[in-house]
PDB file of N, CA and C in Angstrom:
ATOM      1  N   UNK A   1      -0.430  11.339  -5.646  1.00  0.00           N
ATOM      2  CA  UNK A   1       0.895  11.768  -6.090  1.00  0.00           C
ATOM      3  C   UNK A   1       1.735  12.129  -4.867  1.00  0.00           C
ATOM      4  N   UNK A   2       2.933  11.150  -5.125  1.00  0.00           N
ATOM      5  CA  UNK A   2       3.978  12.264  -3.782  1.00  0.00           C
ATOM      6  C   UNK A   2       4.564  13.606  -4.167  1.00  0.00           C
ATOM      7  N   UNK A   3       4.132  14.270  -3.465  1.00  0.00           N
ATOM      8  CA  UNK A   3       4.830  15.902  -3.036  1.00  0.00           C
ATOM      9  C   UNK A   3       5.956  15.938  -3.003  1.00  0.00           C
ATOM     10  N   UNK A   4       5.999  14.842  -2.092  1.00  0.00           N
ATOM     11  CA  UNK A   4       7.853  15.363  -1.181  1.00  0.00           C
ATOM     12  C   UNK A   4       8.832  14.998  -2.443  1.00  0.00           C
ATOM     13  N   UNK A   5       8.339  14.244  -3.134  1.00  0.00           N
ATOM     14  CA  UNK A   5      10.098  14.160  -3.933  1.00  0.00           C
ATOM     15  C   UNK A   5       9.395  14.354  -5.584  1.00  0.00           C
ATOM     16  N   UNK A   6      10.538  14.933  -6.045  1.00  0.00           N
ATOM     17  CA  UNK A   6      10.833  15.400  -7.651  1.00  0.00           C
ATOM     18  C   UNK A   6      12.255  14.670  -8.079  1.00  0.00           C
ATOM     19  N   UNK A   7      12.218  14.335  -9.431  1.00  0.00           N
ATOM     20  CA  UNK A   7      13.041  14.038 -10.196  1.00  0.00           C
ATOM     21  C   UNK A   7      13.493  15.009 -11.034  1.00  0.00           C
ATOM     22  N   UNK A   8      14.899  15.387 -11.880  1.00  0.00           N
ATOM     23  CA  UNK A   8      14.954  16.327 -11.667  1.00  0.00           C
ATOM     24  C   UNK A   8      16.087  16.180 -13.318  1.00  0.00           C
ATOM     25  N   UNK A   9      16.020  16.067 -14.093  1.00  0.00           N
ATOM     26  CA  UNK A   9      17.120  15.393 -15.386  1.00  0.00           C
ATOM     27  C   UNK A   9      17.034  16.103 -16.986  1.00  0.00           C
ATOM     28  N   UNK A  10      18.340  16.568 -17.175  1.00  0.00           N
ATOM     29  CA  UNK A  10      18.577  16.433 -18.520  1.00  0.00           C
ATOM     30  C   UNK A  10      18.562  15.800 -19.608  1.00  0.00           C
ATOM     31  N   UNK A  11      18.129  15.518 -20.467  1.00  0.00           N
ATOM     32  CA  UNK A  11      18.542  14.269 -21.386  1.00  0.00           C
ATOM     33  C   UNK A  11      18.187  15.110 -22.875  1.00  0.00           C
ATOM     34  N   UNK A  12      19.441  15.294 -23.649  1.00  0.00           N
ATOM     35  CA  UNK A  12      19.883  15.704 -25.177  1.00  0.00           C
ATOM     36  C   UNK A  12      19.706  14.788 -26.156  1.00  0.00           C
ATOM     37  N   UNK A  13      20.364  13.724 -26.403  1.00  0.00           N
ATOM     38  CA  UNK A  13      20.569  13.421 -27.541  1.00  0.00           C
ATOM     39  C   UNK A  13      19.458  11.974 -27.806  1.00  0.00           C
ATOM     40  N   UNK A  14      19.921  10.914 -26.854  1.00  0.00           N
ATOM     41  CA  UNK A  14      18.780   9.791 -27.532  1.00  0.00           C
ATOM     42  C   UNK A  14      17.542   9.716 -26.784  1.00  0.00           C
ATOM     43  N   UNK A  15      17.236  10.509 -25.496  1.00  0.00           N
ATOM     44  CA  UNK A  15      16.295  10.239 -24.557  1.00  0.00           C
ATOM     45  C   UNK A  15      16.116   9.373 -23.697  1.00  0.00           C
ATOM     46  N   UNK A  16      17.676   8.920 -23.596  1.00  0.00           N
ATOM     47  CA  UNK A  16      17.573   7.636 -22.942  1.00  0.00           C
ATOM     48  C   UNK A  16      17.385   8.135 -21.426  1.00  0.00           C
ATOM     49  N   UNK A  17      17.814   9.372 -20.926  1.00  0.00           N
ATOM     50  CA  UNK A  17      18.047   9.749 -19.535  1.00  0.00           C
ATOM     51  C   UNK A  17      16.424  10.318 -19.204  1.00  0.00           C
ATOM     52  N   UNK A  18      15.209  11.161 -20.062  1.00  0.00           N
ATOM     53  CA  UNK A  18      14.327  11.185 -19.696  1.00  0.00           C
ATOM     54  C   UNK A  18      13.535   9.968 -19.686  1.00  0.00           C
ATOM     55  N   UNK A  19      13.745   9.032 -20.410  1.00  0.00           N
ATOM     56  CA  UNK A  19      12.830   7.267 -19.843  1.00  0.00           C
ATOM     57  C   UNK A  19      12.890   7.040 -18.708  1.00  0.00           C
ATOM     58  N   UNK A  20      14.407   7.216 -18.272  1.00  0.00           N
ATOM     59  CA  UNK A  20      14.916   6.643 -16.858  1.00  0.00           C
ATOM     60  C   UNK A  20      14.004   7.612 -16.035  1.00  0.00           C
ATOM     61  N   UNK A  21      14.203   8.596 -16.141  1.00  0.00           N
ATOM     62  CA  UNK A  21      13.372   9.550 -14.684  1.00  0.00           C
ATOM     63  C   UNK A  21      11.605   9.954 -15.228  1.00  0.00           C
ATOM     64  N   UNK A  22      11.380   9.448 -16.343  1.00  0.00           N
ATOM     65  CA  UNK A  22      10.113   9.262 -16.387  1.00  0.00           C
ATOM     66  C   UNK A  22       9.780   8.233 -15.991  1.00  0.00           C
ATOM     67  N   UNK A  23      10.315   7.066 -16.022  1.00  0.00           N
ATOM     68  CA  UNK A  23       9.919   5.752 -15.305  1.00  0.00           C
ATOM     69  C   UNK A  23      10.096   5.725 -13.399  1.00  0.00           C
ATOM     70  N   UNK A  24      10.749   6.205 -13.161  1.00  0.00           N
ATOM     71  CA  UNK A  24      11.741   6.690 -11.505  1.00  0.00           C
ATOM     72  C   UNK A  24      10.307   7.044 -11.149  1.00  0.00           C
ATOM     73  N   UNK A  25      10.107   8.400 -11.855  1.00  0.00           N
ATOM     74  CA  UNK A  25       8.888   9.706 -11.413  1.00  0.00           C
ATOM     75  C   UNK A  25       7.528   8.467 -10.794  1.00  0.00           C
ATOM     76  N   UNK A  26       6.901   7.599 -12.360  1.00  0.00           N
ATOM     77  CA  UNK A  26       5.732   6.840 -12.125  1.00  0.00           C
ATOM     78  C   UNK A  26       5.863   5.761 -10.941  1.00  0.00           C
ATOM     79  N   UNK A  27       7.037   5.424 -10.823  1.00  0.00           N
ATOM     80  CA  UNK A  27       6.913   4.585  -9.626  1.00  0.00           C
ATOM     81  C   UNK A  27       7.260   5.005  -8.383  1.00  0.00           C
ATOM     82  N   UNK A  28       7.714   6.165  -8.379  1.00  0.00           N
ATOM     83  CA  UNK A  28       7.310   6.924  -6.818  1.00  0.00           C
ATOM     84  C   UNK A  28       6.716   7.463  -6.536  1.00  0.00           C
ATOM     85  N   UNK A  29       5.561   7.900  -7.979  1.00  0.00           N
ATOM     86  CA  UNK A  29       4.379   8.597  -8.168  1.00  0.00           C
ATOM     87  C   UNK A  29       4.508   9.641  -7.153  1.00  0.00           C
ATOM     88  N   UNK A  30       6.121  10.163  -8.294  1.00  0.00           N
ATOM     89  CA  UNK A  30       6.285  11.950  -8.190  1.00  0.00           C
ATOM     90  C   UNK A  30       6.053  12.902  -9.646  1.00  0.00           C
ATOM     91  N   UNK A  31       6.424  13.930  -9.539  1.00  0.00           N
ATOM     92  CA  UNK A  31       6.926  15.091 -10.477  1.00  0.00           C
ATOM     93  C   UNK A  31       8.230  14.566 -10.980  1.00  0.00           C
ATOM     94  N   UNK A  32       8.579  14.644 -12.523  1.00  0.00           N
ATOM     95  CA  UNK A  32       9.665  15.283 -13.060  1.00  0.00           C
ATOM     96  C   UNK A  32       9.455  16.296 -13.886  1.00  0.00           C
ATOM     97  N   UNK A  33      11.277  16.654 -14.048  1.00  0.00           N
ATOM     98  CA  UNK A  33      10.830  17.583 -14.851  1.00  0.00           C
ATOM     99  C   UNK A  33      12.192  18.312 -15.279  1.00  0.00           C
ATOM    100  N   UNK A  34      12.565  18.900 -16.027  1.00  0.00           N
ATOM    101  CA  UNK A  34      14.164  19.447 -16.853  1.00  0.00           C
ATOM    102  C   UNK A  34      14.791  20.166 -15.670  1.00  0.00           C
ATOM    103  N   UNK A  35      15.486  20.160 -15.558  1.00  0.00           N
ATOM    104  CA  UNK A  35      16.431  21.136 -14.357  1.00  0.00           C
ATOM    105  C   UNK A  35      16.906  22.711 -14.913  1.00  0.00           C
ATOM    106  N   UNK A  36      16.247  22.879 -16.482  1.00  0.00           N
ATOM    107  CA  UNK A  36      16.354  24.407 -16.262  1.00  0.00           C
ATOM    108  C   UNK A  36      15.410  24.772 -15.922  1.00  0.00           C
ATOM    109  N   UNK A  37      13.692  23.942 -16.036  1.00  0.00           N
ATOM    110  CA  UNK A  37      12.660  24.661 -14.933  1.00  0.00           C
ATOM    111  C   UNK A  37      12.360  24.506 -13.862  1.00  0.00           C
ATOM    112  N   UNK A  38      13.718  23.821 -13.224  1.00  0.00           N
ATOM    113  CA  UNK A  38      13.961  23.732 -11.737  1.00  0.00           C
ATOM    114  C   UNK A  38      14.254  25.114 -11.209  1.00  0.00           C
ATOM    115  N   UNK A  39      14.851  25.494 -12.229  1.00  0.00           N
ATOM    116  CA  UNK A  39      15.639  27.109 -11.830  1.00  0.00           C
ATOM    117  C   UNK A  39      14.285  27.948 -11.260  1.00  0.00           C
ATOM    118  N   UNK A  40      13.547  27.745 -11.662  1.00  0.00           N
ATOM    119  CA  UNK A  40      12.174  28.653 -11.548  1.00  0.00           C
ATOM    120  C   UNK A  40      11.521  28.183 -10.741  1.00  0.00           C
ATOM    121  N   UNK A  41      11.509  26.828 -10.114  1.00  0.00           N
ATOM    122  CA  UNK A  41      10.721  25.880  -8.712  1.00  0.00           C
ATOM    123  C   UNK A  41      11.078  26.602  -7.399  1.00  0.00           C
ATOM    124  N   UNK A  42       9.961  26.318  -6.531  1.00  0.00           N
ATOM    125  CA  UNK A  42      10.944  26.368  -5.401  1.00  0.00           C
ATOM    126  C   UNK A  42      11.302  24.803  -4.609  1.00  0.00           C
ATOM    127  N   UNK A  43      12.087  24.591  -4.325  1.00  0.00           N
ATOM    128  CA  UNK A  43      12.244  22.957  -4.286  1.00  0.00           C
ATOM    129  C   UNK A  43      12.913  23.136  -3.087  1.00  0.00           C
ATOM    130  N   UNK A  44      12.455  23.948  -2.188  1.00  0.00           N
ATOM    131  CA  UNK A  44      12.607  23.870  -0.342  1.00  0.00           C
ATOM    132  C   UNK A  44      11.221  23.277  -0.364  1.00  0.00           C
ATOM    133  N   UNK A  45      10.432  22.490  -0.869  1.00  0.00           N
ATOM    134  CA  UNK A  45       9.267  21.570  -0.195  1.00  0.00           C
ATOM    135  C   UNK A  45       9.144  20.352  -0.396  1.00  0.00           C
ATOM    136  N   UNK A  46      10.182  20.065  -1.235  1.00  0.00           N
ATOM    137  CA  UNK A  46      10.870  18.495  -1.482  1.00  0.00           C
ATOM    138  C   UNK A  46      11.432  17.898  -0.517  1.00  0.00           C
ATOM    139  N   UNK A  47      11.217  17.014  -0.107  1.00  0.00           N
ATOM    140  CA  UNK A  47      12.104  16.234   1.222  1.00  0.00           C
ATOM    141  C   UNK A  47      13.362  15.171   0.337  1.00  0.00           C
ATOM    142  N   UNK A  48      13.243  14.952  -0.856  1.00  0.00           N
ATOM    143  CA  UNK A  48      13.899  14.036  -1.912  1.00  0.00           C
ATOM    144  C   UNK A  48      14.055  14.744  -3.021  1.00  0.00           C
ATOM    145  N   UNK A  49      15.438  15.322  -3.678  1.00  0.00           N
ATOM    146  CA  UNK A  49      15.249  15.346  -5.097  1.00  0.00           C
ATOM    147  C   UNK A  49      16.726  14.457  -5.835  1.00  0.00           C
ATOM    148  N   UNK A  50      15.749  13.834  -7.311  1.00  0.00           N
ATOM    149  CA  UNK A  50      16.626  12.892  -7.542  1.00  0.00           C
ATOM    150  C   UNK A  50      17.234  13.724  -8.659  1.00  0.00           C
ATOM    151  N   UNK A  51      18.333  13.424  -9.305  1.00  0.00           N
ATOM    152  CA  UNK A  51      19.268  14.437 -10.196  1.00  0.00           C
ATOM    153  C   UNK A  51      19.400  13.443 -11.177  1.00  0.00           C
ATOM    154  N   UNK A  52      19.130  13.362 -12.988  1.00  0.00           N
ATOM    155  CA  UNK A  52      19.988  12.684 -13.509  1.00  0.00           C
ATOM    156  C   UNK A  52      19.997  13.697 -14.907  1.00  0.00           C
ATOM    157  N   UNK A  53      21.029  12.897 -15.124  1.00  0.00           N
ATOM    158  CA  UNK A  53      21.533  13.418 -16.556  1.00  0.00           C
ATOM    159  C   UNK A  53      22.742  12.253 -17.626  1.00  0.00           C
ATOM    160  N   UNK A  54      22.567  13.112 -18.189  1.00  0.00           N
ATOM    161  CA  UNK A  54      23.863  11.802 -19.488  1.00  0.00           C
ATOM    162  C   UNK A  54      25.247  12.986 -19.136  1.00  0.00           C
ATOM    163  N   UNK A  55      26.149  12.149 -19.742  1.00  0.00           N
ATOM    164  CA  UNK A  55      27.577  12.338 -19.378  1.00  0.00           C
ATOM    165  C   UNK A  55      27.998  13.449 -20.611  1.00  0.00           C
ATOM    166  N   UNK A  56      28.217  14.408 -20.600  1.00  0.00           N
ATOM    167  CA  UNK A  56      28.536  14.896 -21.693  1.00  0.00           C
ATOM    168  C   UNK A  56      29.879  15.508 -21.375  1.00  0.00           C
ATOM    169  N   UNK A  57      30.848  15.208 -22.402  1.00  0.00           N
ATOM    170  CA  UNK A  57      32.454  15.739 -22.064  1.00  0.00           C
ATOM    171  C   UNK A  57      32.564  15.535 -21.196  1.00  0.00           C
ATOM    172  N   UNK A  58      31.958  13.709 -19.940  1.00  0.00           N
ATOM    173  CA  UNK A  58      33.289  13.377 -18.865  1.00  0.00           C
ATOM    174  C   UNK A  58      32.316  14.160 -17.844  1.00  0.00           C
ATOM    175  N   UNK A  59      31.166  14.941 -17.730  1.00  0.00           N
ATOM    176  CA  UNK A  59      30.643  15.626 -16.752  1.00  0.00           C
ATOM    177  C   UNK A  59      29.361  15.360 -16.968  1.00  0.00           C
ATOM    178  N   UNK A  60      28.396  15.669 -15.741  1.00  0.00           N
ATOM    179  CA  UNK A  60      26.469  15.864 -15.828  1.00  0.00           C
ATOM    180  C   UNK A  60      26.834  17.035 -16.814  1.00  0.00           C
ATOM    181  N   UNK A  61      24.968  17.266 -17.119  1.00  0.00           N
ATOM    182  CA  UNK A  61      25.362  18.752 -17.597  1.00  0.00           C
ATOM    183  C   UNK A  61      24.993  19.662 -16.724  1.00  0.00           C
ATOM    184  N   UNK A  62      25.462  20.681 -17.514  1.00  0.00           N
ATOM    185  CA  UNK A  62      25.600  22.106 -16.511  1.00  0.00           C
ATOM    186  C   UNK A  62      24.250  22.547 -15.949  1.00  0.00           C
ATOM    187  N   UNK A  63      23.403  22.297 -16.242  1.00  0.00           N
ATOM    188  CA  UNK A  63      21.961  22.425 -15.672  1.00  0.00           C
ATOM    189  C   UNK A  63      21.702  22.264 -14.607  1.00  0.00           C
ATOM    190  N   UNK A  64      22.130  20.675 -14.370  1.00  0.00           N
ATOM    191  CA  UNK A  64      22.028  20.136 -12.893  1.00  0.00           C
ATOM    192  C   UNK A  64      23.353  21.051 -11.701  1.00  0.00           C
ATOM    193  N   UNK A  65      24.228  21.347 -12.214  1.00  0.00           N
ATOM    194  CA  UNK A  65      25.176  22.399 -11.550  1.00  0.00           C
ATOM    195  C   UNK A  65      24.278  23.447 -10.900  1.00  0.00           C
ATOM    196  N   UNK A  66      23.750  24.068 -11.680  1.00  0.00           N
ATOM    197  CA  UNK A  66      23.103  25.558 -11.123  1.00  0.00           C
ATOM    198  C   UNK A  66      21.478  24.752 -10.374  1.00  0.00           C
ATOM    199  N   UNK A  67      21.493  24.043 -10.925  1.00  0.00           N
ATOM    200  CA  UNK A  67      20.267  24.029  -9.365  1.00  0.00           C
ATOM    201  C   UNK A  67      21.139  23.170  -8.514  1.00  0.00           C
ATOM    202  N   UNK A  68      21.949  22.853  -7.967  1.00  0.00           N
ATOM    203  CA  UNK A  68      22.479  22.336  -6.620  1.00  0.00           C
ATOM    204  C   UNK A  68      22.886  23.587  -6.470  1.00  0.00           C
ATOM    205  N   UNK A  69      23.568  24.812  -7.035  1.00  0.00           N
ATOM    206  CA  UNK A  69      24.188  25.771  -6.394  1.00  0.00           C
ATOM    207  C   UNK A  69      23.191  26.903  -6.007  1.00  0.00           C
ATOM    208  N   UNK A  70      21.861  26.357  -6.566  1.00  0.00           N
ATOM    209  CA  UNK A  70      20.088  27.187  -6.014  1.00  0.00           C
ATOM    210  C   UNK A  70      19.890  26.806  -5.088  1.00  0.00           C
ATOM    211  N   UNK A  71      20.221  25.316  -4.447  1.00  0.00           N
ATOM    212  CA  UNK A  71      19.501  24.867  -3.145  1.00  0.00           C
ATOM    213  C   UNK A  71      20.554  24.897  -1.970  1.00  0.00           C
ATOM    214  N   UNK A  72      19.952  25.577  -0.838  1.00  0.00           N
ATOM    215  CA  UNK A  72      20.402  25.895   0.886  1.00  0.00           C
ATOM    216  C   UNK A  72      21.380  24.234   0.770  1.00  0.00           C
TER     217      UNK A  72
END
């Protein structure tokens, strides 16, 4: 398994956004995982983190906001 990088995604309504970073995760044979239990990671040992989410009202969601505003 790689260490250095995590995937990192929201996905609400059809699941289409966790396929995508569950599929991402197996072929870089990393971690994913929801970005509100990013809040609780420490993810200064990631050399890569990938962000996704679905578009809701024109924006990511707010999830992925507060962990970019967690990381240095």
């Amino acid at each position: 398994m790689n260490h250095k990088i995590i995937v990192l995604y929201e996905s609400i309504y059809n699941g289409n956004t966790i396929k995508l970073a569950r599929s991402m995760a197996q072929t870089l044979g990393c971690r994913f995982i929801q970005a509100q239990q990013a809040l609780t990671e420490d993810l200064s040992q990631y050399s890569a983190i990938g962000f996704g989410s679905g578009i809701y009202f024109g924006t990511h969601h707010p999830a992925l906001f507060e962990v970019v505003e967690k990381l240095d």
